[in-house]
Protein backbone atom coordinates (compact mmCIF):
# COMPACT_ATOMS: atom_id res chain seq x y z
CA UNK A 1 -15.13 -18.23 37.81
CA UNK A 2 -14.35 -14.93 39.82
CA UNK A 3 -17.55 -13.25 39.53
CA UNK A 4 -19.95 -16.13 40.81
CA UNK A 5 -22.71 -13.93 42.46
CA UNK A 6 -21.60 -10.52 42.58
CA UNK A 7 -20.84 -8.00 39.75
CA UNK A 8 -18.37 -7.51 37.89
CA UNK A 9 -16.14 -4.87 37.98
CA UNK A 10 -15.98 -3.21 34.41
CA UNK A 11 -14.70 0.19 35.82
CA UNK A 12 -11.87 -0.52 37.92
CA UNK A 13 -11.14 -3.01 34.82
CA UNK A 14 -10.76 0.07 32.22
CA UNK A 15 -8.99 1.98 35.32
CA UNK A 16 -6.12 -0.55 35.40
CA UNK A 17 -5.98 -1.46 31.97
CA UNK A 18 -6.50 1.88 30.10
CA UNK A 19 -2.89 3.45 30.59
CA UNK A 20 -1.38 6.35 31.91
CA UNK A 21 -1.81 9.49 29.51
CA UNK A 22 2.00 8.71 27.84
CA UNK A 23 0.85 4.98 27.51
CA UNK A 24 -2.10 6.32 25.12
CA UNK A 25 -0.04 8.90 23.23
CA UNK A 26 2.17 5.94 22.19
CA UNK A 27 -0.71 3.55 21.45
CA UNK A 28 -2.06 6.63 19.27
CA UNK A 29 1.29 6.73 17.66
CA UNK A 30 0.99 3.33 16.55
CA UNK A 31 -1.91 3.03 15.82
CA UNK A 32 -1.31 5.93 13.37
CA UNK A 33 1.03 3.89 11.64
CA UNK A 34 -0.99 0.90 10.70
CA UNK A 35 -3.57 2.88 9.29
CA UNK A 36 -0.90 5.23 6.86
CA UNK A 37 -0.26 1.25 5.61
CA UNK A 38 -3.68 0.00 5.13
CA UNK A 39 -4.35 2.79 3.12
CA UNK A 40 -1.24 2.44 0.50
CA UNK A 41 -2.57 -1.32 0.61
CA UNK A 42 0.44 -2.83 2.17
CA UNK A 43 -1.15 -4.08 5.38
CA UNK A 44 -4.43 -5.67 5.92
CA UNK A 45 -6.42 -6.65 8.68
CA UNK A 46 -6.27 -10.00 9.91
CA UNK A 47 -2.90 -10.61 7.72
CA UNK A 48 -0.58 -11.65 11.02
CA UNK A 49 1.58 -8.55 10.12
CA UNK A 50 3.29 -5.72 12.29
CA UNK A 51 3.86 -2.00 11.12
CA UNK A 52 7.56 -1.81 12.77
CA UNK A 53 9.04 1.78 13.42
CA UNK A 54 12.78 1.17 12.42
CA UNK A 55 13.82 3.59 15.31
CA UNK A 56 11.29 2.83 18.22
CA UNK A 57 9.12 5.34 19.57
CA UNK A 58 10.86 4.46 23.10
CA UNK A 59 14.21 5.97 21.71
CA UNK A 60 12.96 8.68 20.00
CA UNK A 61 11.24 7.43 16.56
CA UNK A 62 8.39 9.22 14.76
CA UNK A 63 5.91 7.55 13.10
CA UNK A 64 6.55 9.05 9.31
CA UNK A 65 6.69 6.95 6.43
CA UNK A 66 10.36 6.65 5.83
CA UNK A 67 10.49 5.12 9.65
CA UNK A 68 8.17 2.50 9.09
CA UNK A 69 8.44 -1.47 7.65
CA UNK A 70 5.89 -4.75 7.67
CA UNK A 71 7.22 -7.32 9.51
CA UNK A 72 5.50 -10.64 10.53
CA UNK A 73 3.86 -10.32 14.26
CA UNK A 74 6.42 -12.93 15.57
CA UNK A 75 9.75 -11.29 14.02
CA UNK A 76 8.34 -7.89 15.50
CA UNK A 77 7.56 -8.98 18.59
CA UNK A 78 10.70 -10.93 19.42
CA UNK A 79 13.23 -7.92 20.40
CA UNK A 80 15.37 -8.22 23.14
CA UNK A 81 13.92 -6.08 25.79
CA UNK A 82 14.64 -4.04 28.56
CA UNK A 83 12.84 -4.40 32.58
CA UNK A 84 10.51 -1.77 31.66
CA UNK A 85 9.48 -3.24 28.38
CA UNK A 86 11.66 -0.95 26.11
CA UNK A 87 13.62 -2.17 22.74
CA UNK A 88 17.29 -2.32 23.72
């Protein structure tokens, strides 16, 4: 237990794990996407699936309808990728 006796440190906590302004933008993006889902009533919460753009956002993919699939969380999240955490 880290915090035995002192306080914890929320706001260096949301400092460091808030994001850089591009970071958010992104997070926004795909956000965006699971919600255009939910409401067609393809997605749900709590179903274990992923809103997948077919081109990423890191190389240049928009989040419209036409660029966006369900996959399961484990197929999504199994891409090869790059040192800084990009799709290759």
């Amino acid at each position: 237990m880290p915090y035995v006796n002192k306080p914890r440190p929320y706001k260096k906590e949301y400092e460091q794990l808030g994001g850089t302004t591009a970071e958010k933008k992104k997070r926004a993006q795909r956000n965006k996407a699971r919600r255009m889902l939910e409401r067609e009533g393809i997605v749900h919460k709590g179903d274990g699936k992923d809103v997948d753009h077919k081109k990423p956002l890191s190389k240049g993919g928009t989040t419209v309808r036409s660029n966006l699939k369900v996959k399961s969380a484990s197929a999504n999240r199994s891409y090869k990728r790059n040192s800084d955490h990009s799709v290759k």
